[in-house]
N, C-alpha and C. Protein backbone atom coordinates (compact mmCIF):
# COMPACT_ATOMS: atom_id res chain seq x y z
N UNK A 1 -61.19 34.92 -111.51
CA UNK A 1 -61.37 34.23 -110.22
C UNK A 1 -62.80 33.72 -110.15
N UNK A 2 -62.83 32.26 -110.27
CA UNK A 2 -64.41 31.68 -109.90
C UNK A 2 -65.20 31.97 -108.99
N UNK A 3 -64.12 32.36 -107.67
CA UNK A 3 -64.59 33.16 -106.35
C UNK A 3 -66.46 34.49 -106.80
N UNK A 4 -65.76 35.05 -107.69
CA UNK A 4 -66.48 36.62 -108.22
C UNK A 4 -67.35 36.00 -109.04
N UNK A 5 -67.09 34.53 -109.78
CA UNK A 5 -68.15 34.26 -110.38
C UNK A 5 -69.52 33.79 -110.03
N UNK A 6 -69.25 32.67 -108.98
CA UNK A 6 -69.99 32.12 -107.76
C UNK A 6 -71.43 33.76 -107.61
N UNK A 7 -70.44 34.43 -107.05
CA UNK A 7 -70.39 35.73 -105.97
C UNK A 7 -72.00 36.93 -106.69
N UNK A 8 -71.26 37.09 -107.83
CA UNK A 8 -72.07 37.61 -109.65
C UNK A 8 -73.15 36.14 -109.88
N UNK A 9 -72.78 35.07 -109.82
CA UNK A 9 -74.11 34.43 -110.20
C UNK A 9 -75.64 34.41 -109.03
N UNK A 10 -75.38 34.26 -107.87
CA UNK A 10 -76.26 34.40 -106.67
C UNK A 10 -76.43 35.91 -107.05
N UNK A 11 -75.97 36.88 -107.22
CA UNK A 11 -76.40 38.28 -107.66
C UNK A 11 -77.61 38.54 -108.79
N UNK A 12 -76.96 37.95 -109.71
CA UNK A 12 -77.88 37.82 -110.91
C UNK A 12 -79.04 36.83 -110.22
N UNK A 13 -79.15 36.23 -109.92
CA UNK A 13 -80.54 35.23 -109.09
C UNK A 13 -81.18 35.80 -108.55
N UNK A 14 -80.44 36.86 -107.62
CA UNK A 14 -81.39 37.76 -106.56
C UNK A 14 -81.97 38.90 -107.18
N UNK A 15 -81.59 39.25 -108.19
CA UNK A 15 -81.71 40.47 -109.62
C UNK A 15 -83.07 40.22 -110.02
N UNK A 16 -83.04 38.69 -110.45
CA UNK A 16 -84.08 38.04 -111.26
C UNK A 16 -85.34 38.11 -110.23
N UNK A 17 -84.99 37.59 -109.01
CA UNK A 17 -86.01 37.23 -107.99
C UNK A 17 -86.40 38.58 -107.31
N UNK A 18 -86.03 39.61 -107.48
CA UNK A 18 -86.04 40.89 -106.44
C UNK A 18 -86.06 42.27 -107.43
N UNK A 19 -87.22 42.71 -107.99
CA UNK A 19 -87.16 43.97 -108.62
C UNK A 19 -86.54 44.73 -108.24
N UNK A 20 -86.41 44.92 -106.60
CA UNK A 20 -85.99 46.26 -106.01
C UNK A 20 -84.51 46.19 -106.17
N UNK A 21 -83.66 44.82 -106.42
CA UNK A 21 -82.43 44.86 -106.40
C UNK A 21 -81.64 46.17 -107.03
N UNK A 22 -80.47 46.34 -106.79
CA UNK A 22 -79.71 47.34 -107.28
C UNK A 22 -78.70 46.73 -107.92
N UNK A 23 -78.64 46.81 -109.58
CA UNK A 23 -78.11 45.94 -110.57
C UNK A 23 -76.50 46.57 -110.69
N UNK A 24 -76.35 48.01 -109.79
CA UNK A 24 -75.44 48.48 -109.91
C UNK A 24 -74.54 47.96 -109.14
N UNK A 25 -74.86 47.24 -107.84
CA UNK A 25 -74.08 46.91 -107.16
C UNK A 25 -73.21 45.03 -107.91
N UNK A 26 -74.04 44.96 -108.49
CA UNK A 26 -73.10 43.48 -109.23
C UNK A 26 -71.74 44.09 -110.17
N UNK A 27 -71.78 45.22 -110.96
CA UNK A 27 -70.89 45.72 -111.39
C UNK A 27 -69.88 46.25 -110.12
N UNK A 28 -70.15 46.71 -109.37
CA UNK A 28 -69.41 47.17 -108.15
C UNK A 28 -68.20 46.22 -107.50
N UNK A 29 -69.22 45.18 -107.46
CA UNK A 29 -68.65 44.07 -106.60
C UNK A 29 -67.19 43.55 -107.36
N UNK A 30 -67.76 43.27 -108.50
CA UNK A 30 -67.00 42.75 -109.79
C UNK A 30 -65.50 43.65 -109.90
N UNK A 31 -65.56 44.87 -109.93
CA UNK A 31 -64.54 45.49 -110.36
C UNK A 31 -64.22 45.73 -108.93
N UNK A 32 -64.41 45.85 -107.95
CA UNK A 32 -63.52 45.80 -106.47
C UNK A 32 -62.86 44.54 -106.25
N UNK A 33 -63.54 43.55 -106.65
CA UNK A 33 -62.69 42.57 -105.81
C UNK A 33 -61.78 41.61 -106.88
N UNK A 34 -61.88 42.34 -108.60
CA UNK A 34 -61.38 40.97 -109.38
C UNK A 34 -59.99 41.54 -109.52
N UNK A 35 -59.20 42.65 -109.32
CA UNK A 35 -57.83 43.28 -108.79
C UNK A 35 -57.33 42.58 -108.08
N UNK A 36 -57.89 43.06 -106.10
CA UNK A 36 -56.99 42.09 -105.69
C UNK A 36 -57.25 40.92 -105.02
N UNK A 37 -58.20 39.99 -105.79
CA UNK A 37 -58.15 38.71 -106.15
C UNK A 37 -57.39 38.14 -106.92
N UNK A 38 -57.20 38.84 -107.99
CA UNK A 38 -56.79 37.85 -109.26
C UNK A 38 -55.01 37.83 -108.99
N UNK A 39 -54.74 39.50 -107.93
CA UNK A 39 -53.12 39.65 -107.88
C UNK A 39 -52.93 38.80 -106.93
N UNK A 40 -53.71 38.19 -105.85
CA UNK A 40 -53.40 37.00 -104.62
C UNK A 40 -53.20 35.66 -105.46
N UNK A 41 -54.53 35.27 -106.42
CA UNK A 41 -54.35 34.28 -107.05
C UNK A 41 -53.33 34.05 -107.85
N UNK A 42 -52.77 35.42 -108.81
CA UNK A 42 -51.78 34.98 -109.74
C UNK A 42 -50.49 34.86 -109.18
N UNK A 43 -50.01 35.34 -107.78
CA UNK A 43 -48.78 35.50 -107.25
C UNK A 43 -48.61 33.98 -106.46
N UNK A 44 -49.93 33.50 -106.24
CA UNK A 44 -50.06 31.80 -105.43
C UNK A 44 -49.69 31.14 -106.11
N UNK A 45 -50.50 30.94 -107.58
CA UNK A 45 -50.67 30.02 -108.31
C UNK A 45 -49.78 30.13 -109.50
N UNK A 46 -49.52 31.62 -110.22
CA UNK A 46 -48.77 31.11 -110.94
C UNK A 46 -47.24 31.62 -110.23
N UNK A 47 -46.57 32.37 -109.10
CA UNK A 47 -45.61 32.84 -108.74
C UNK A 47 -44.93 31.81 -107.90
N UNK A 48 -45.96 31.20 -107.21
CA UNK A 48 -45.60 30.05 -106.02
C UNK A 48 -45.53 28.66 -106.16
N UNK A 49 -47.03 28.08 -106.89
CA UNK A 49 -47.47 26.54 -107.15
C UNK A 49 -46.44 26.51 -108.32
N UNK A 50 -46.50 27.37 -109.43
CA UNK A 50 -46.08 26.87 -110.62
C UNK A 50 -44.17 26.56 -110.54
N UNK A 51 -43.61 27.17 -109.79
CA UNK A 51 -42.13 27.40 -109.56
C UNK A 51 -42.31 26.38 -108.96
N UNK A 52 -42.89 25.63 -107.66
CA UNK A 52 -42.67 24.31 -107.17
C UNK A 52 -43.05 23.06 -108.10
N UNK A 53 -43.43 23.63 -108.85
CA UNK A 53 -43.97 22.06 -109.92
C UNK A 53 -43.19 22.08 -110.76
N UNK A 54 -42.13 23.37 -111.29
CA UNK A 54 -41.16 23.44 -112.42
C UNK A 54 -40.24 22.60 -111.79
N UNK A 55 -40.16 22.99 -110.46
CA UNK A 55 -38.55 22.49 -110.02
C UNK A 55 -38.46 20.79 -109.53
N UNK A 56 -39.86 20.73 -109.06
CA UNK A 56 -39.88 19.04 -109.48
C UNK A 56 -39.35 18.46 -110.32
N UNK A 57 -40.81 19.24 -111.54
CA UNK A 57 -40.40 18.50 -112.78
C UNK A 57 -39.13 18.29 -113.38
N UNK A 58 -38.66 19.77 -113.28
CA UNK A 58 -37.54 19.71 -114.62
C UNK A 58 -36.45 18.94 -113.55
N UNK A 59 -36.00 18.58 -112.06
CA UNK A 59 -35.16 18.08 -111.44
C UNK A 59 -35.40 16.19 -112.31
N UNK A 60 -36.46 15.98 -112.47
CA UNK A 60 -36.80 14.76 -112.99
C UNK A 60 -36.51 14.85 -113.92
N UNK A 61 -36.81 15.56 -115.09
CA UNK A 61 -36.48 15.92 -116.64
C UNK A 61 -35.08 15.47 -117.03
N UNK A 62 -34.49 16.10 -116.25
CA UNK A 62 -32.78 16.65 -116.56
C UNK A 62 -32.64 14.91 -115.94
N UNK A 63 -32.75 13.95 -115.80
CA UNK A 63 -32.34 13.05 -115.42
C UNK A 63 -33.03 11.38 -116.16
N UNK A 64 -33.92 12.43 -117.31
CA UNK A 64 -34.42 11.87 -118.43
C UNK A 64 -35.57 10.67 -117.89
N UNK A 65 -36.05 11.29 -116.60
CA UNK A 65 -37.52 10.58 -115.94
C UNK A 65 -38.81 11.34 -116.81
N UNK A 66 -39.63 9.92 -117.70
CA UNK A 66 -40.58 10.72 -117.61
C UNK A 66 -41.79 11.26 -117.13
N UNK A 67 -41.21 10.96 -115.59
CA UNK A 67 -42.34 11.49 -114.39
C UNK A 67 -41.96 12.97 -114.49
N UNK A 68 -40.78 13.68 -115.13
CA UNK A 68 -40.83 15.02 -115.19
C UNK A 68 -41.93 15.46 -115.50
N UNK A 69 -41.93 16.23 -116.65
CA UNK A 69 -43.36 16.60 -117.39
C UNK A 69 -44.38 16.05 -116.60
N UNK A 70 -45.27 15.09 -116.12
CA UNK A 70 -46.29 14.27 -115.58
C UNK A 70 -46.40 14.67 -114.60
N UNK A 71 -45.24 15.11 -113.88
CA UNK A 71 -45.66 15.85 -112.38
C UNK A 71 -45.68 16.83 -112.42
N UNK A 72 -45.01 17.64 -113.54
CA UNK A 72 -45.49 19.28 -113.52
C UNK A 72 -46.81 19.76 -113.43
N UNK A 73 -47.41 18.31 -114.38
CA UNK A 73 -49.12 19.26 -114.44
C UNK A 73 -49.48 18.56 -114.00
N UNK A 74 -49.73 17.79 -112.84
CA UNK A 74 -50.18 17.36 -112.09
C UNK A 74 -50.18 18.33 -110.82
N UNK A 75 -49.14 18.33 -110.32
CA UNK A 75 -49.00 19.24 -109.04
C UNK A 75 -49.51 20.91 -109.43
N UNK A 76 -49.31 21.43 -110.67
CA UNK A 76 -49.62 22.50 -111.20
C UNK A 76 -51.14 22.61 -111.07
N UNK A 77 -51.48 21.90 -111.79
CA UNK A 77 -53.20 21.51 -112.60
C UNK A 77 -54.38 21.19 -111.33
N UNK A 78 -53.66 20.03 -110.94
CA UNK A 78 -54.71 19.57 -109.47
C UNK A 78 -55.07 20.62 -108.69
N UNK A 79 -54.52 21.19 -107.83
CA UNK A 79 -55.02 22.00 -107.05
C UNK A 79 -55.39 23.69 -107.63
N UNK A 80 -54.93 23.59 -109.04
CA UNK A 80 -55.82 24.71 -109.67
C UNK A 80 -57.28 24.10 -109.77
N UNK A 81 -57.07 23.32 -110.82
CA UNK A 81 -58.47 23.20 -111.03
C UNK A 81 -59.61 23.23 -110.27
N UNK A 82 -58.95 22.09 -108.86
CA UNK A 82 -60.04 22.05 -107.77
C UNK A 82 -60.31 23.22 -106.90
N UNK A 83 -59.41 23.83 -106.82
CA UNK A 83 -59.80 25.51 -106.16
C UNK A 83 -60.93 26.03 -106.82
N UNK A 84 -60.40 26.23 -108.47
CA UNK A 84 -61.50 27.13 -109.33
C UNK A 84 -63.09 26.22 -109.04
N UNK A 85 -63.44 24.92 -109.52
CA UNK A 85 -64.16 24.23 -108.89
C UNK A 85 -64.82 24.35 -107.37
N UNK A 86 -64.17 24.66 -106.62
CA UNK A 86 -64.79 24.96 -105.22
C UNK A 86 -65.25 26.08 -104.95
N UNK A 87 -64.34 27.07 -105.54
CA UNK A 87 -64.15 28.46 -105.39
C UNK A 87 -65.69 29.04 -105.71
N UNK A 88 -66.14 28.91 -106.96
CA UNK A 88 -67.39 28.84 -107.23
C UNK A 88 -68.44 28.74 -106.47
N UNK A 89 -68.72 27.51 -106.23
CA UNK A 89 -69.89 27.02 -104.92
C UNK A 89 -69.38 27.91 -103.33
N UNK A 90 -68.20 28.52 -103.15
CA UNK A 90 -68.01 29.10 -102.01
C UNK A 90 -68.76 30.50 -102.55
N UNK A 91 -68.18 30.99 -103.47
CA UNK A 91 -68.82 32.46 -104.19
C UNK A 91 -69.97 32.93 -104.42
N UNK A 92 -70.95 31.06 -104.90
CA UNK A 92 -72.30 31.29 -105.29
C UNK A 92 -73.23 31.17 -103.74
N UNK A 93 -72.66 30.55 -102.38
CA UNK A 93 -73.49 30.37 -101.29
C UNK A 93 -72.93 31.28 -100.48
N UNK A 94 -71.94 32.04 -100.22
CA UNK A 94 -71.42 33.62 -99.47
C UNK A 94 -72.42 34.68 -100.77
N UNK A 95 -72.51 34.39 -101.80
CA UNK A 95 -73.39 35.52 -102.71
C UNK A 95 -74.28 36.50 -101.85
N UNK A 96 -75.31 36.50 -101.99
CA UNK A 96 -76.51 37.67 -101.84
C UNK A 96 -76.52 37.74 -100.07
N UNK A 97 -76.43 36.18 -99.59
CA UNK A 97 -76.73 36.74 -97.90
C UNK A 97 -75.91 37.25 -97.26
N UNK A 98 -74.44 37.28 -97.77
CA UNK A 98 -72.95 38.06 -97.51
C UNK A 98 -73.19 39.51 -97.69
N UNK A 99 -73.52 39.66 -99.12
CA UNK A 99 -73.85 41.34 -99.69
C UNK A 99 -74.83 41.83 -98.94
N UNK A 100 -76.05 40.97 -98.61
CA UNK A 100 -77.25 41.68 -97.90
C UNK A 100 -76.70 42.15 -96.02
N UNK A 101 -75.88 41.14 -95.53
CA UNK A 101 -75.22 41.24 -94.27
C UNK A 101 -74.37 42.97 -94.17
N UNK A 102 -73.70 42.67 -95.40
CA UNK A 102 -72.46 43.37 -95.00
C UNK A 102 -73.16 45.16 -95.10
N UNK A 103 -74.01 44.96 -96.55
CA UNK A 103 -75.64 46.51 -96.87
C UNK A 103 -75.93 46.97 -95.48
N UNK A 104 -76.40 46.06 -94.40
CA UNK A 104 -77.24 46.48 -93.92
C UNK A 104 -76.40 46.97 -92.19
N UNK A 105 -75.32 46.50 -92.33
CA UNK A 105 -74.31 46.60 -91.12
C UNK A 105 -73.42 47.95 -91.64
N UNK A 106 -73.31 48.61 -92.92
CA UNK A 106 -72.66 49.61 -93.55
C UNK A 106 -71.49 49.10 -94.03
N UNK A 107 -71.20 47.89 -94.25
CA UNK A 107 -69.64 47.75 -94.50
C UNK A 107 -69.40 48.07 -95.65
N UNK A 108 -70.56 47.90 -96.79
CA UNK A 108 -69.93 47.98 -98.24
C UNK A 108 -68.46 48.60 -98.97
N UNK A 109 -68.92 49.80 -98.23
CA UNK A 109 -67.91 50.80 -98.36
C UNK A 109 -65.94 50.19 -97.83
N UNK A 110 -66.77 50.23 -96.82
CA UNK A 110 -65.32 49.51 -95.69
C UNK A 110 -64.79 48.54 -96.60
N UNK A 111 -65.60 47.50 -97.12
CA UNK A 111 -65.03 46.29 -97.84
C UNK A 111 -64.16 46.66 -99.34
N UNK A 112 -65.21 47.37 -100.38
CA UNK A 112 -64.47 48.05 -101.52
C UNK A 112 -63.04 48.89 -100.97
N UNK A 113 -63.06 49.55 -100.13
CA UNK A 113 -62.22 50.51 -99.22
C UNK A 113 -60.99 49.21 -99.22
N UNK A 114 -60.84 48.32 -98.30
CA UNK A 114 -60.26 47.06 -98.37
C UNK A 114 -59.86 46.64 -99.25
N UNK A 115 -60.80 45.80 -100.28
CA UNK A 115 -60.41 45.21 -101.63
C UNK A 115 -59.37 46.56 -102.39
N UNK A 116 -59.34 47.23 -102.52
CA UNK A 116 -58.51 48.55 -103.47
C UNK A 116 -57.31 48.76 -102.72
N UNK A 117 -57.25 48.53 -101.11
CA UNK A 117 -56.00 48.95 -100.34
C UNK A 117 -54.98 47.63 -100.85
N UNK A 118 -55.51 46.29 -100.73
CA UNK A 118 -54.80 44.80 -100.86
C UNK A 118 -54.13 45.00 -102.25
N UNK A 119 -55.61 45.23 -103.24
CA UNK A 119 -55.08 45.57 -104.97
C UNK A 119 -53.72 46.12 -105.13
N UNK A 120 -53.78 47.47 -104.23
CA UNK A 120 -52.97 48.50 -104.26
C UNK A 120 -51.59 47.83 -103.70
N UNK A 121 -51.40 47.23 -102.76
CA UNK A 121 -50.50 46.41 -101.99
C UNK A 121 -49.96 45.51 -102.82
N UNK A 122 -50.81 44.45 -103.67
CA UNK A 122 -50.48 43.56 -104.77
C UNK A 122 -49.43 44.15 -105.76
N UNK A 123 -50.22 45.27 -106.55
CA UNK A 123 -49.24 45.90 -107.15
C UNK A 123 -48.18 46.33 -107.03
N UNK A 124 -47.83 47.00 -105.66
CA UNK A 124 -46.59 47.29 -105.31
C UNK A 124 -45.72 46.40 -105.27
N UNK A 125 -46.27 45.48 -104.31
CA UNK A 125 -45.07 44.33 -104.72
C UNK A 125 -44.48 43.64 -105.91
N UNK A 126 -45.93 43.78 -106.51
CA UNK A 126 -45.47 42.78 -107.95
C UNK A 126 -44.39 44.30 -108.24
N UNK A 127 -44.37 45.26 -108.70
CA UNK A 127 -43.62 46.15 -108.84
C UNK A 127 -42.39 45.99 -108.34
N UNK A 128 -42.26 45.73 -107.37
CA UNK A 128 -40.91 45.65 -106.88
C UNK A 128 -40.34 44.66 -106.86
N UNK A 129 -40.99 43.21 -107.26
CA UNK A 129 -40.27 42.13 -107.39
C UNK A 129 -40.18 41.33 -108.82
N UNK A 130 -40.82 42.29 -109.76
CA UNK A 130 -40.50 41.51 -111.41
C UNK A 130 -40.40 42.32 -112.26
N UNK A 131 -39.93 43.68 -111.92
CA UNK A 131 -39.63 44.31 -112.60
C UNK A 131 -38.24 44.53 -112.56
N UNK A 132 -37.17 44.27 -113.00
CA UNK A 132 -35.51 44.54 -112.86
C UNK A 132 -35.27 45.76 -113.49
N UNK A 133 -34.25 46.55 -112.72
CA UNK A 133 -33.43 47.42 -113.35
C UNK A 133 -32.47 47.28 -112.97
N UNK A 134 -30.96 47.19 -113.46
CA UNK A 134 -30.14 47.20 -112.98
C UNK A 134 -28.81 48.34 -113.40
N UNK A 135 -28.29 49.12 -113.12
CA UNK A 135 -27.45 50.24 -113.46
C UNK A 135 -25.88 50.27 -113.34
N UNK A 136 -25.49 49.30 -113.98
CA UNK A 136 -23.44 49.12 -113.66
C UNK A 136 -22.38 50.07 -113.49
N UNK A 137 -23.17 51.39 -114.04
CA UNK A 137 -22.27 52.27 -114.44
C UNK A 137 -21.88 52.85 -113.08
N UNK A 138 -20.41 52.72 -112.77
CA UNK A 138 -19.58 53.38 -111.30
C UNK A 138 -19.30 54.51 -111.45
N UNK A 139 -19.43 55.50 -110.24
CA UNK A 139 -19.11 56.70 -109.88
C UNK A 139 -17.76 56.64 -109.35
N UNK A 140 -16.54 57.09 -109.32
CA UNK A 140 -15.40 57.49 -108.92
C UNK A 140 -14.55 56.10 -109.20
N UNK A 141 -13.46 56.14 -108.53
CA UNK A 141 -12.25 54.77 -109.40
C UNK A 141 -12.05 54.48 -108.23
N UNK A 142 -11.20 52.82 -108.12
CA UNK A 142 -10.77 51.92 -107.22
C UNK A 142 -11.76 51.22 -106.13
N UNK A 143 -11.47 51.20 -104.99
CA UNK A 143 -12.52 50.84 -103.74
C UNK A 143 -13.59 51.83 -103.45
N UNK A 144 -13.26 53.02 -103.69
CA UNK A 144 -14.31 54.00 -103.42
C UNK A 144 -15.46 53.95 -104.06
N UNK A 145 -15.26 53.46 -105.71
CA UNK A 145 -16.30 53.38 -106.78
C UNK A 145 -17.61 52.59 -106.16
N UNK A 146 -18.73 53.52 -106.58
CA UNK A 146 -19.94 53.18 -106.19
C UNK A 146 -20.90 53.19 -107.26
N UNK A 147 -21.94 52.26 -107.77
CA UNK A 147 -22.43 51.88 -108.81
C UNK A 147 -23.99 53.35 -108.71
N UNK A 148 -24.19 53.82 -109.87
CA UNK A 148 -25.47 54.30 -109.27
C UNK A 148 -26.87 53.45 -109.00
N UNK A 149 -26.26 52.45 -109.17
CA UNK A 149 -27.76 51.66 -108.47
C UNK A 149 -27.58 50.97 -107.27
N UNK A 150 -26.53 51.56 -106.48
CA UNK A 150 -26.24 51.49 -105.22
C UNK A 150 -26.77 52.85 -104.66
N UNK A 151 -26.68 53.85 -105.38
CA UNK A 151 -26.62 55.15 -104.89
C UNK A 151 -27.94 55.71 -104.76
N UNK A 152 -28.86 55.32 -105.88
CA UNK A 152 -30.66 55.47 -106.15
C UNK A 152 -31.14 54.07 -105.19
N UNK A 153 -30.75 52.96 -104.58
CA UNK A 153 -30.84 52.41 -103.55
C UNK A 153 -30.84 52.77 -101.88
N UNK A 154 -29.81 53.63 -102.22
CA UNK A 154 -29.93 54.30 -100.77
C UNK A 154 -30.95 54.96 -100.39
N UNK A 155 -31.38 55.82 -101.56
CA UNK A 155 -32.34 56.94 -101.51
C UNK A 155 -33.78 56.11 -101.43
N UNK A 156 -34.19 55.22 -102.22
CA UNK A 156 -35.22 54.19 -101.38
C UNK A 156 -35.14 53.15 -102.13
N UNK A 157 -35.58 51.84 -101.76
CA UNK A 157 -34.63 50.47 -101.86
C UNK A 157 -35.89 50.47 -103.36
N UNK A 158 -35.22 50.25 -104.24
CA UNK A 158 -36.53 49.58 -105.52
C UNK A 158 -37.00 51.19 -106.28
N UNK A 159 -36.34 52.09 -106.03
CA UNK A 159 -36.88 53.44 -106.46
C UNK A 159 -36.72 53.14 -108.16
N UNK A 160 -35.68 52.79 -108.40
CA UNK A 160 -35.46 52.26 -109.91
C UNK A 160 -36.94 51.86 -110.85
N UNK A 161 -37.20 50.34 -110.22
CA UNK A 161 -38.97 50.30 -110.40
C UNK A 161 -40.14 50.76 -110.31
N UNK A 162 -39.98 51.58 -109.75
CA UNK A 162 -41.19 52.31 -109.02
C UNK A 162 -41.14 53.48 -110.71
N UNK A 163 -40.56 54.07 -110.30
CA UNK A 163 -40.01 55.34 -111.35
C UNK A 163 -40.39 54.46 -112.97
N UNK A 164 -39.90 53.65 -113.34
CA UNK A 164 -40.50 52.95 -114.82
C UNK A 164 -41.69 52.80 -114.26
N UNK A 165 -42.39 51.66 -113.91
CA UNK A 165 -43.82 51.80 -113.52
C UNK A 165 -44.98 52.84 -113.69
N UNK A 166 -44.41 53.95 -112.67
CA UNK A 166 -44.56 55.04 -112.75
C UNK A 166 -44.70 56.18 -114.22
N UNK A 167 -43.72 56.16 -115.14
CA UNK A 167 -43.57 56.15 -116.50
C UNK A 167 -44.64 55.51 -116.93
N UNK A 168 -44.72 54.39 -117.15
CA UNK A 168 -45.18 53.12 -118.14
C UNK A 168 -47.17 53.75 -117.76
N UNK A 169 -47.59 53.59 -116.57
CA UNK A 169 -48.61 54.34 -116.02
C UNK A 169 -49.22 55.60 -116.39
N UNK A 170 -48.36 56.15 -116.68
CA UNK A 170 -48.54 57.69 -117.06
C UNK A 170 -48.78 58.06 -118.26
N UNK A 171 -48.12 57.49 -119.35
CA UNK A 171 -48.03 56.95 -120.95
C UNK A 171 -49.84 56.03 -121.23
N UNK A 172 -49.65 55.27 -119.96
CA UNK A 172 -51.09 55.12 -120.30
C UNK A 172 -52.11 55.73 -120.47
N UNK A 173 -52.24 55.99 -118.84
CA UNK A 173 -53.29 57.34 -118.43
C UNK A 173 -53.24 58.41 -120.25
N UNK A 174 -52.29 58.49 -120.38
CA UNK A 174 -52.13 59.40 -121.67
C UNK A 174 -52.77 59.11 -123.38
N UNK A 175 -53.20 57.58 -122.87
CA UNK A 175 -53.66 56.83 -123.57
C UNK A 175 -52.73 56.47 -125.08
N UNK A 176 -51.36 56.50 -124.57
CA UNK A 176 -50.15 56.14 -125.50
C UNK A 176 -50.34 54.53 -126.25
N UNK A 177 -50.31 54.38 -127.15
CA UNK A 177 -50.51 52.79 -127.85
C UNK A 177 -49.45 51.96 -126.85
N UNK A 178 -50.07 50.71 -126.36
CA UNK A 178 -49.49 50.20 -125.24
C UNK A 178 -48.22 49.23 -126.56
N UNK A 179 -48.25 49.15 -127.84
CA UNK A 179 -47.28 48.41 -128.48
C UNK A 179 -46.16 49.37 -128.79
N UNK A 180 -46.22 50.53 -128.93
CA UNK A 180 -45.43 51.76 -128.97
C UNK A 180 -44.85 51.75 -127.49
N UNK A 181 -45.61 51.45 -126.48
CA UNK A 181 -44.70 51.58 -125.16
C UNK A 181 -43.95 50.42 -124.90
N UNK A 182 -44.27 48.82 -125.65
CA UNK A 182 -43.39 47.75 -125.92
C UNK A 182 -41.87 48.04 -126.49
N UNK A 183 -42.02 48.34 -127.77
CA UNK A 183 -41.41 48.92 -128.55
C UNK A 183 -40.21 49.71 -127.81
N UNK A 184 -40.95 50.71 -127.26
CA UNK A 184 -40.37 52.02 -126.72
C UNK A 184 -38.96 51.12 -125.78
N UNK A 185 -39.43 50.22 -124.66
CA UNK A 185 -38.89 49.64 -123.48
C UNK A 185 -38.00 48.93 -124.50
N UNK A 186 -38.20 48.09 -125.32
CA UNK A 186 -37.42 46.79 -125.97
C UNK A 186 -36.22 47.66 -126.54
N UNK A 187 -36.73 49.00 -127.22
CA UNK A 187 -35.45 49.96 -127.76
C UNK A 187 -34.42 50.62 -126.50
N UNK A 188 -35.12 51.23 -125.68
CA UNK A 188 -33.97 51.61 -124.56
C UNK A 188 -33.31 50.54 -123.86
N UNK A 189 -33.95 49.64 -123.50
CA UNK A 189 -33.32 48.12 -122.94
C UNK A 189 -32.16 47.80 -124.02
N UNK A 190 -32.29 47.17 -125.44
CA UNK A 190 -31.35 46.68 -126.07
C UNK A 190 -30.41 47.83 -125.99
N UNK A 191 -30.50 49.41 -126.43
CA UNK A 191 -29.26 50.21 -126.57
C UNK A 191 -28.39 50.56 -125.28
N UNK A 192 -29.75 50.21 -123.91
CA UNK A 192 -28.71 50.79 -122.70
C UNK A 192 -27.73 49.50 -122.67
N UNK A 193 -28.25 48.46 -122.82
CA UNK A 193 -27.49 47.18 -122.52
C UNK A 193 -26.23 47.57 -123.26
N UNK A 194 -26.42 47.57 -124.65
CA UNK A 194 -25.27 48.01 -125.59
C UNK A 194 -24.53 49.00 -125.39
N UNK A 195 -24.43 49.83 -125.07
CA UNK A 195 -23.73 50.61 -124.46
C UNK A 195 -23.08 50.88 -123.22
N UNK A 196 -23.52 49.62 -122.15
CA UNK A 196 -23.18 49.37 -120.84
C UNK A 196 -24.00 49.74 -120.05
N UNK A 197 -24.73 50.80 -120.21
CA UNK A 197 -26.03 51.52 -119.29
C UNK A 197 -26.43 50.92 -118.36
N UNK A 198 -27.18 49.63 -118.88
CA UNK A 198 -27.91 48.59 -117.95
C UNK A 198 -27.29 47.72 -118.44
C-alpha cells in the first residue's frame, strides 16, 4: 500500500531531521497498518474492481469485440494506478504531523489497537468467503436425509472454514513447510473428492 509508503517516507525525513526521533516507531507503524490495509485494498481492488472489469470485458470478448481485453485494463489499471499515485502524496503529507498529533493526544495505542481489530475483521471474512468446503455426504434416507454440512451449519454458519484455517494456522505457528501443507490440502481434497467426501 503506497498509503504506508508516503506515511514511512515523511518518517524517515523526520528521522533524518530530528535525533531525538524514535526509529522504532516507523517499524511500528509499518507492521500495524500494512495488514489491514493491504486486506481493504486487496478485497476493493482485486475482489471488487477486478470482477467488474472481467465481466465487462469478457461480456465483449465472447462477442469477439476487441474492446474486450482493452477495457479490462483499462477500468482495472486506471483507477489502480491513480490511487497508488495519490495514495502516496496523501501518506507522505498526513506523515509525521498525523504521528506527532495522534503521540501527543495518546492515541497511538488506540490506533495500532484499531488497525489489528479491522486486520482481524479482514481476515475473518476473507475466511469465510474464499475458502469452500463443501460435505455431500447424507445422514439418514429419503426426505429426512440431512447433509452434514447442513448439520456443522447449524452449529455455526462457515464453522467448516474456520476449523481448516484454524488447522492451516496452527501447522504454521508449528513452523510446518508451508509446500508440505500445499501438498497436504491438494492430497485430502483430490481423495475426499474421490471418494465422495467433498
Amino acid at each position: 500500500m503506497t498509503l504506508i509508503l508516503g506515511i514511512n517516507a515523511a518518517m524517515e525525513e523526520e528521522n533524518v531531521n530530528d535525533s531525538e526521533f524514535d526509529t522504532s516507531a516507523i517499524d511500528n507503524i509499518k507492521t500495524s497498518l500494512m495488514g489491514p490495509l493491504a486486506g481493504i485494498g486487496d478485497s476493493f481492488f482485486w475482489g471488487t474492481l477486478r470482477l467488474i472489469a472481467t465481466g465487462v470485458g469478457t461480456s465483449l470478448a465472447m462477442q469477439g469485440n476487441i474492446l474486450g481485453p482493452v477495457l479490462f485494463l483499462l477500468i482495472f489499471n486506471i483507477p489502480h494506478i491513480l490511487f497508488r499515485y495519490f495514495a502516496t502524496g496523501w501518506g507522505y503529507k498526513l506523515g509525521t504531523d498525523f504521528l506527532k498529533r495522534i503521540q501527543v493526544n495518546g492515541m497511538m495505542e488506540s490506533l495500532t489497537l484499531g488497525a489489528a481489530i479491522i486486520g482481524l475483521m479482514v481476515v475473518g471474512a476473507m475466511t469465510s468467503s474464499m475458502i469452500e468446503i463443501e460435505l455431500p455426504v447424507k445422514i439418514g434416507s429419503g426426505e429426512n436425509a440431512v447433509t452434514l454440512q447442513s448439520i456443522f451449519n447449524d452449529i455455526v454458519p462457515n464453522i467448516l472454514n474456520l476449523g481448516v484455517f484454524g488447522a492451516i494456522f496452527y501447522l504454521l505457528k508449528k513452523e510446518v513447510n508451508t509446500l508440505m501443507i500445499l501438498l497436504g490440502l491438494a492430497v485430502v481434497g483430490i481423495l475426499g473428492s474421490f471418494v465422495g467426501f467433498f
